[in-house]
N, C-alpha and C. Protein backbone atom coordinates (compact mmCIF):
# COMPACT_ATOMS: atom_id res chain seq x y z
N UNK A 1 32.83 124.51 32.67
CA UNK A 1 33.32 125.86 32.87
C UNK A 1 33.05 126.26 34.32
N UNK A 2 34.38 126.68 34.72
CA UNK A 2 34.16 127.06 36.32
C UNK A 2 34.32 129.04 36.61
N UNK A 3 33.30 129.36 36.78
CA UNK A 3 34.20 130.90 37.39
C UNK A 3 34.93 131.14 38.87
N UNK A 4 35.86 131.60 38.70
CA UNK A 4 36.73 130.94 39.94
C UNK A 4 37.14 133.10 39.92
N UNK A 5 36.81 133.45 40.64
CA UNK A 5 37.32 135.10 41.25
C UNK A 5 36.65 135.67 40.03
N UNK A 6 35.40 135.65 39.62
CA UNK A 6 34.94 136.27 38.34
C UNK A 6 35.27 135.82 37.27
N UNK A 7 36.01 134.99 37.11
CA UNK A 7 36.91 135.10 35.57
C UNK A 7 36.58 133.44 35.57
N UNK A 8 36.18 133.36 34.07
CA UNK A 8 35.76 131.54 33.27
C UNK A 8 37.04 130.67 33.48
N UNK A 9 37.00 130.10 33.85
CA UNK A 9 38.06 128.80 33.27
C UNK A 9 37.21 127.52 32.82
N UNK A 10 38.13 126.84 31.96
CA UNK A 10 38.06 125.32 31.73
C UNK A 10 38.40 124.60 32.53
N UNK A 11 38.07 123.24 33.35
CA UNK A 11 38.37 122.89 34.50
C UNK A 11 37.91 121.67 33.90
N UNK A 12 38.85 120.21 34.10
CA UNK A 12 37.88 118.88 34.23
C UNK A 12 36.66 118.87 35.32
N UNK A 13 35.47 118.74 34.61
CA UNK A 13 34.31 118.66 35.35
C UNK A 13 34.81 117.24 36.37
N UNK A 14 34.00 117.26 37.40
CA UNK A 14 34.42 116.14 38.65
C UNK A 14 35.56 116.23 39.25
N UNK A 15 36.64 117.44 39.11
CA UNK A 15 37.56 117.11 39.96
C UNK A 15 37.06 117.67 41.41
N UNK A 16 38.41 117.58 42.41
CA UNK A 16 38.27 118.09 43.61
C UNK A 16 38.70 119.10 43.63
N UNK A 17 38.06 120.12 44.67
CA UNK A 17 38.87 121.37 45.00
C UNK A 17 40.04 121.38 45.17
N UNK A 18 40.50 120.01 45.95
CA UNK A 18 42.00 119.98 45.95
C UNK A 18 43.08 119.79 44.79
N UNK A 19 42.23 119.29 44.46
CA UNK A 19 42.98 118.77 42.37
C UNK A 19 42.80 120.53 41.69
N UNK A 20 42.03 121.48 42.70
CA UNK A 20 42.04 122.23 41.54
C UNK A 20 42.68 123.54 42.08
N UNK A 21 42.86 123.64 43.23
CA UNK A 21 44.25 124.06 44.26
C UNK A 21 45.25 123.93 43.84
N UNK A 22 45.80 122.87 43.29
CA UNK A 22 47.12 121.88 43.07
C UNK A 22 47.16 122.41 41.77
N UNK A 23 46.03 122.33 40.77
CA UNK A 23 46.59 122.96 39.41
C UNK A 23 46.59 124.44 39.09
N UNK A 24 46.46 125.06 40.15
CA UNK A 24 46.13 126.83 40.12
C UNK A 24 47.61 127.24 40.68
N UNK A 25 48.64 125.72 41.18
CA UNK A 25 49.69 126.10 42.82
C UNK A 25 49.00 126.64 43.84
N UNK A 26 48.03 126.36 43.93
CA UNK A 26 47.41 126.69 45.53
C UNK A 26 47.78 126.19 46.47
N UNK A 27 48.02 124.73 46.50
CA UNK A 27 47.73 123.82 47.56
C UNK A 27 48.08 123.09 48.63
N UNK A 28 49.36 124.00 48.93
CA UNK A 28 50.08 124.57 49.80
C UNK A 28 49.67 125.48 50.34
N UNK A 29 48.89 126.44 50.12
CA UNK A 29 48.70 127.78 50.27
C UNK A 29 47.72 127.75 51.71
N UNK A 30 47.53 128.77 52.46
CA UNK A 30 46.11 128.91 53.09
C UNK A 30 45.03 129.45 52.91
N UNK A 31 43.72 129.53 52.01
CA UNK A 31 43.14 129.97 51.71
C UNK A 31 41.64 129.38 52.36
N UNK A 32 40.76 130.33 51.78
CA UNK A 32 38.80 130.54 52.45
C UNK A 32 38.60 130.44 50.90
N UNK A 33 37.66 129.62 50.90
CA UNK A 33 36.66 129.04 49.93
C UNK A 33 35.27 129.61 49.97
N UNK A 34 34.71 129.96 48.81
CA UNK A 34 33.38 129.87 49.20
C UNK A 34 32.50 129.59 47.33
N UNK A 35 31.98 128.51 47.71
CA UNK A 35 31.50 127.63 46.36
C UNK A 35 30.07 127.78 46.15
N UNK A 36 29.31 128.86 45.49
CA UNK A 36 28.48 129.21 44.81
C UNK A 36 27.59 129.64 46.64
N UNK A 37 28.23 130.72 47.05
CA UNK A 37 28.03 131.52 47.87
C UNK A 37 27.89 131.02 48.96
N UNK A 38 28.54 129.68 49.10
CA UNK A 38 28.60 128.72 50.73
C UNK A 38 30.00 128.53 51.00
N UNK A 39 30.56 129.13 52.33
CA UNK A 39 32.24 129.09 52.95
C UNK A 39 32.11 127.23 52.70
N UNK A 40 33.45 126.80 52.14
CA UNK A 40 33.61 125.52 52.66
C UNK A 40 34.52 125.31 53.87
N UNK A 41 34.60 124.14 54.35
CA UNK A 41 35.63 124.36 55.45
C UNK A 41 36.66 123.27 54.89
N UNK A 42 37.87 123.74 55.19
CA UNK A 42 39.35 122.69 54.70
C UNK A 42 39.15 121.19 54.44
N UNK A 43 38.46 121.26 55.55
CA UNK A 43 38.13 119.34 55.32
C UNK A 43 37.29 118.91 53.86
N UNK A 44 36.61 119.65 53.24
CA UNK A 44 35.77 119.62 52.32
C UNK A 44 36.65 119.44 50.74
N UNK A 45 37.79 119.93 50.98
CA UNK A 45 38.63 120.68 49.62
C UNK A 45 38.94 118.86 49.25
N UNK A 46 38.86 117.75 49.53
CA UNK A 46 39.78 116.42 49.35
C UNK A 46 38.23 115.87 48.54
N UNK A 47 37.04 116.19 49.01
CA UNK A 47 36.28 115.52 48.72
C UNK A 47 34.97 115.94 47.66
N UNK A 48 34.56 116.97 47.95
CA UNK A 48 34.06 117.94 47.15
C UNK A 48 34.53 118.07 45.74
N UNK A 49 33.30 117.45 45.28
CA UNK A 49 33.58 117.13 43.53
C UNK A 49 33.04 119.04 42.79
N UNK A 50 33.66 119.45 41.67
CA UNK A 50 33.07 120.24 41.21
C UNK A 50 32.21 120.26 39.82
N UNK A 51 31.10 120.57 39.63
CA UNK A 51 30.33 120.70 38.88
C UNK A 51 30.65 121.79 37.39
N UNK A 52 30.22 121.31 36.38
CA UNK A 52 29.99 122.56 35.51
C UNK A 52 29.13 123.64 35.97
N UNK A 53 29.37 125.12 35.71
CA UNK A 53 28.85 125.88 36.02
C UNK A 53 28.96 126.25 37.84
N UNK A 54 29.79 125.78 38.36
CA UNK A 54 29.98 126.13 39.79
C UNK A 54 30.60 127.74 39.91
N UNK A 55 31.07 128.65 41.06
CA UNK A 55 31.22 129.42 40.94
C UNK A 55 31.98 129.73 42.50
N UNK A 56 33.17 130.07 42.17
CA UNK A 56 34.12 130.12 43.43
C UNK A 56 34.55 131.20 43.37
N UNK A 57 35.30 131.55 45.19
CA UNK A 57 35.80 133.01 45.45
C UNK A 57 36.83 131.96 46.26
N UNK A 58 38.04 132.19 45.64
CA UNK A 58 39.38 131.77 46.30
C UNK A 58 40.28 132.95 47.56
N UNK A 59 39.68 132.75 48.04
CA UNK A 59 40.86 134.08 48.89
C UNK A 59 42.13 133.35 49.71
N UNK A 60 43.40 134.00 49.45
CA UNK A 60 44.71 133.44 50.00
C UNK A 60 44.76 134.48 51.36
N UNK A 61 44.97 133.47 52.47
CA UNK A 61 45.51 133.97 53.54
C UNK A 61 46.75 134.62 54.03
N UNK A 62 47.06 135.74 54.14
CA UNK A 62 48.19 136.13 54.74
C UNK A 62 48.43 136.56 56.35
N UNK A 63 49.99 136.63 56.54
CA UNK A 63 49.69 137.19 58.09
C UNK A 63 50.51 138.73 57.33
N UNK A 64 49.66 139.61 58.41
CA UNK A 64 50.20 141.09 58.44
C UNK A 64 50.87 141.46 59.70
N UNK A 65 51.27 142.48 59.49
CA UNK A 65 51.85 143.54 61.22
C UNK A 65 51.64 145.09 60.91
């Protein structure tokens, strides 16, 4: 079980952030990570296995004017 923006999900334990980008349609997207209160940086999302009980804040990047 992952909380991902407050809210539980079911998640295969061991995937990657990027596997879990890809199944949310993220992963295309530009977004800031931060995995049980540590920013990751982009390079991290391919390799970075996730745990049961982990706890993420997904934020999507936009541009404004």
């Amino acid at each position: 079980m992952l909380t991902i923006n407050g809210h539980q999900h079911d998640y295969p334990s061991e995937s990657t952030i990027l596997e879990l980008l890809d199944g949310l349609g993220m992963a295309d997207k530009p977004v800031v990570i931060e995995l049980n209160q540590r920013a990751l940086s982009p390079s991290e999302f391919k390799d970075h296995r996730l745990k049961d009980g982990d706890v993420l804040e997904i934020i999507t990047i936009a541009a404004g004017g």
